[in-house]
C-alpha atoms as a PDB file:
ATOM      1  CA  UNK A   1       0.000   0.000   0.000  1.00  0.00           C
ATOM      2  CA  UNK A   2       1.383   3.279  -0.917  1.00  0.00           C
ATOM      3  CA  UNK A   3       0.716   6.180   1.157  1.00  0.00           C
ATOM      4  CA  UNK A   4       0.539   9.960  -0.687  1.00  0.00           C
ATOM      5  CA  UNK A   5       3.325  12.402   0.435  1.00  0.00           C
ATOM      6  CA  UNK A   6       0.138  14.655   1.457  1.00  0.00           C
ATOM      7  CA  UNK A   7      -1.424  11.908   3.889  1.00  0.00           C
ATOM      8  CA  UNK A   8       2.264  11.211   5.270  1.00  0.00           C
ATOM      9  CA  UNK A   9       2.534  14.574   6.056  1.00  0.00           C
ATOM     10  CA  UNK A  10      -0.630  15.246   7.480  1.00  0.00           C
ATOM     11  CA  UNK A  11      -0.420  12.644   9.967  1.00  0.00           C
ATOM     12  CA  UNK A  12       1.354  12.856  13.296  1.00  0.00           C
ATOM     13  CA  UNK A  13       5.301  11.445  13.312  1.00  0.00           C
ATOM     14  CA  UNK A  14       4.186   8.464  15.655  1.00  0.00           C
ATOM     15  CA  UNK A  15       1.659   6.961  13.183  1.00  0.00           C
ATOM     16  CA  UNK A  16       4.505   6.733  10.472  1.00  0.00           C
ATOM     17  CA  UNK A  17       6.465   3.847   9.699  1.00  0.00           C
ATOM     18  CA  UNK A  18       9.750   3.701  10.427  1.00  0.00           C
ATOM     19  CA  UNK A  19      10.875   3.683   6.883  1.00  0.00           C
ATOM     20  CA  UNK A  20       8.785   6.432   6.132  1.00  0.00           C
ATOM     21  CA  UNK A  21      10.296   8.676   8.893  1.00  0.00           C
ATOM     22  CA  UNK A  22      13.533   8.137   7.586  1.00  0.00           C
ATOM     23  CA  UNK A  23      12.918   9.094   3.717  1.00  0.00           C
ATOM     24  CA  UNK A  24      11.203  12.483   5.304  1.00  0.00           C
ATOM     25  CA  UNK A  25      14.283  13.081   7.360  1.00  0.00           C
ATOM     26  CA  UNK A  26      16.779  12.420   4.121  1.00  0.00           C
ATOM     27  CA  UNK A  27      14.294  14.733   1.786  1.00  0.00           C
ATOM     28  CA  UNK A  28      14.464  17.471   4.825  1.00  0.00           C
ATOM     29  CA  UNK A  29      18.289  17.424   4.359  1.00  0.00           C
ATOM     30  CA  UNK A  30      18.394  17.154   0.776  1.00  0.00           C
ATOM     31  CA  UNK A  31      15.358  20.205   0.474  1.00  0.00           C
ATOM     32  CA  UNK A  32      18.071  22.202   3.308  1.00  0.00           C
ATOM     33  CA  UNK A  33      21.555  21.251   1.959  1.00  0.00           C
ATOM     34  CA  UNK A  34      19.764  22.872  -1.327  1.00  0.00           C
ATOM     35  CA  UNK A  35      18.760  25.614   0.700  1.00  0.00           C
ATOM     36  CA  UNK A  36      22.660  26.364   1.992  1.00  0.00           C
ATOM     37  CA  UNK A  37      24.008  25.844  -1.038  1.00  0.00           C
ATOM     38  CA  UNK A  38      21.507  28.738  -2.700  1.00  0.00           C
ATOM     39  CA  UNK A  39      22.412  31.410   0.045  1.00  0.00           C
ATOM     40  CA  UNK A  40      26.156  30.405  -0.054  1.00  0.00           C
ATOM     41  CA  UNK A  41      26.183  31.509  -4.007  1.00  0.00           C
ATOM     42  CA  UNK A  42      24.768  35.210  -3.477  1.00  0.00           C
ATOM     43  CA  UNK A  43      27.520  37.513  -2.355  1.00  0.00           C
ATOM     44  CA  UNK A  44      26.153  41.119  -0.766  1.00  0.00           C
ATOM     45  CA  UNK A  45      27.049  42.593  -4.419  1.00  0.00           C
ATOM     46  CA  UNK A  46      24.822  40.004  -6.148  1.00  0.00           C
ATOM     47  CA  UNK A  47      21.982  41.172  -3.147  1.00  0.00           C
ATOM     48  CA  UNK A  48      22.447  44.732  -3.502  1.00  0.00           C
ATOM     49  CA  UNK A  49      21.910  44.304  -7.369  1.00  0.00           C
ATOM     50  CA  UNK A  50      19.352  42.006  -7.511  1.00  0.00           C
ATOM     51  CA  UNK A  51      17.436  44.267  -4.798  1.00  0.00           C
ATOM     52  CA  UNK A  52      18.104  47.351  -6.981  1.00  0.00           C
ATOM     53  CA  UNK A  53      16.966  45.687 -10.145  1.00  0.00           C
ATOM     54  CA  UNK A  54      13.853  45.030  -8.765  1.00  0.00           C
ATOM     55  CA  UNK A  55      12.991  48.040  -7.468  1.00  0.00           C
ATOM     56  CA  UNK A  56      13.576  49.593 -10.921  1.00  0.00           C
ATOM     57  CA  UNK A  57      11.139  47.102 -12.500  1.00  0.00           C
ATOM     58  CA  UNK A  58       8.959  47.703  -9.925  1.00  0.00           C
ATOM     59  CA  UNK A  59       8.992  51.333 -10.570  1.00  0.00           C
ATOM     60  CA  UNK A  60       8.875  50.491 -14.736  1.00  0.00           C
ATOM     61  CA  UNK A  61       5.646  48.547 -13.867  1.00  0.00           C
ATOM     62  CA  UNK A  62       4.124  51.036 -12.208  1.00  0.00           C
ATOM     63  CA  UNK A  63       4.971  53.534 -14.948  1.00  0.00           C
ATOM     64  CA  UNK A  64       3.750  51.060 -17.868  1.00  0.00           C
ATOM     65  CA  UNK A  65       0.479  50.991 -15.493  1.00  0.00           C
ATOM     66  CA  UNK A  66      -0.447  54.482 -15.878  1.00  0.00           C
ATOM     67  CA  UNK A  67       0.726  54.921 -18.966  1.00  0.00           C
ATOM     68  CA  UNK A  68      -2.116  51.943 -19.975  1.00  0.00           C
ATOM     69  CA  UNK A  69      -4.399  53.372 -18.335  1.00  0.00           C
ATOM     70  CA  UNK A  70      -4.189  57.180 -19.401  1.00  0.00           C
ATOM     71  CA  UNK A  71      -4.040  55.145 -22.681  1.00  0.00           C
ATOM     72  CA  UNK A  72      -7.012  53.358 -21.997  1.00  0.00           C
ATOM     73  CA  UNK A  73      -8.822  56.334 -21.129  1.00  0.00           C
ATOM     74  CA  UNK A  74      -7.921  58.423 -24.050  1.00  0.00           C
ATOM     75  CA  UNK A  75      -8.896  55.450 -26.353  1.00  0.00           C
ATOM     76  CA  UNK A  76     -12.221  55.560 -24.441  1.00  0.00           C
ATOM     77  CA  UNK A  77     -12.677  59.257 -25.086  1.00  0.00           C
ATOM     78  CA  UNK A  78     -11.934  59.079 -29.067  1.00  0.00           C
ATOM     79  CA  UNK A  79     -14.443  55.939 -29.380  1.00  0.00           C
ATOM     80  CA  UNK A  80     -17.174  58.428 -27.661  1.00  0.00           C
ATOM     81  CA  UNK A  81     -15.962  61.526 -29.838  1.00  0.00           C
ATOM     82  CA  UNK A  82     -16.100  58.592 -32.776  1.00  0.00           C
ATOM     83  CA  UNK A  83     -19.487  57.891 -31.990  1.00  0.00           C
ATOM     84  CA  UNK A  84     -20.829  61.188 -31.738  1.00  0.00           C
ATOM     85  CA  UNK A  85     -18.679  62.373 -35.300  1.00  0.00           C
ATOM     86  CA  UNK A  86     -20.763  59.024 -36.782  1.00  0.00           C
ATOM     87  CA  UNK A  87     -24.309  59.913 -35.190  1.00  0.00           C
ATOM     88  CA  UNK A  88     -23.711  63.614 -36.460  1.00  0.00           C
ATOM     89  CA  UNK A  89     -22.701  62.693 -40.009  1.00  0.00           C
ATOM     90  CA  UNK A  90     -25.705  59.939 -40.465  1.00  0.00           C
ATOM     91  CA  UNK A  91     -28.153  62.857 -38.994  1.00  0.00           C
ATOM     92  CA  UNK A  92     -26.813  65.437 -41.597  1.00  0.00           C
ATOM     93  CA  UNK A  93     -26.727  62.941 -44.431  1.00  0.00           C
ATOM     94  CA  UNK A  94     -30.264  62.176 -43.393  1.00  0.00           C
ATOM     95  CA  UNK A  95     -31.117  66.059 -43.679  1.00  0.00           C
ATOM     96  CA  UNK A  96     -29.347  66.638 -46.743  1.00  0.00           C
ATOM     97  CA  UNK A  97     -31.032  63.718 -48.201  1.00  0.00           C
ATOM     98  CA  UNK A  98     -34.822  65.075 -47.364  1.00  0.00           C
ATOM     99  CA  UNK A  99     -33.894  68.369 -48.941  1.00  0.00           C
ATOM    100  CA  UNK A 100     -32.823  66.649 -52.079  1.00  0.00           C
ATOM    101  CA  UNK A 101     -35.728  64.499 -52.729  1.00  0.00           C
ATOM    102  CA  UNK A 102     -38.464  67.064 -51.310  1.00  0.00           C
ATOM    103  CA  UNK A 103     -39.803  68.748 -53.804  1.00  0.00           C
ATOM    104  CA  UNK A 104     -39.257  72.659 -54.309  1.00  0.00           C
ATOM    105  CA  UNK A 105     -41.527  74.749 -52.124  1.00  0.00           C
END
């Protein structure tokens, strides 16, 4: 019977099998020998830069942002002014049209 990594780790260490205790405890120090071996590689340079380059995409993001939505809005504002220029023009070729076919008064 095969128990799922969820279940095993859901349940209290004293309902485990022995063998199953002992391939958490080996993944535990594989999962924190990985860990050490990630914070040995970044030197206080590499921190300091990373940290900065983030905070200047951050700031980029937050530029891009507004600058979609000022976009946004202005595309909003020519659809209405669109709209309106399309209304107008069917309403004066609907005038022009009833002068042109009404006869002369």
């Amino acid at each position: 019977m095969k128990i799922s990594r969820r279940l095993v780790a859901a349940l209290p260490a004293q309902f485990l099998s022995p063998v199953e205790v002992v391939n958490q405890r080996e993944r535990i120090a594989e999962l924190l020998g990985q860990i050490a071996a990630l914070q040995g590689e970044w030197t206080d340079a590499d921190v300091v830069r990373i940290t900065s380059a983030n905070v200047a995409l951050q700031r980029e993001v937050r530029a891009l942002t507004a600058q979609r939505d000022r976009l946004t809005g202005r595309l909003a504002a020519a659809r209405d002014n669109a709209r309106f220029a399309d209304k107008r023009i069917a309403a004066l070729e609907a005038q022009l049209a009833e002068q042109i076919t009404a006869p002369p008064t």
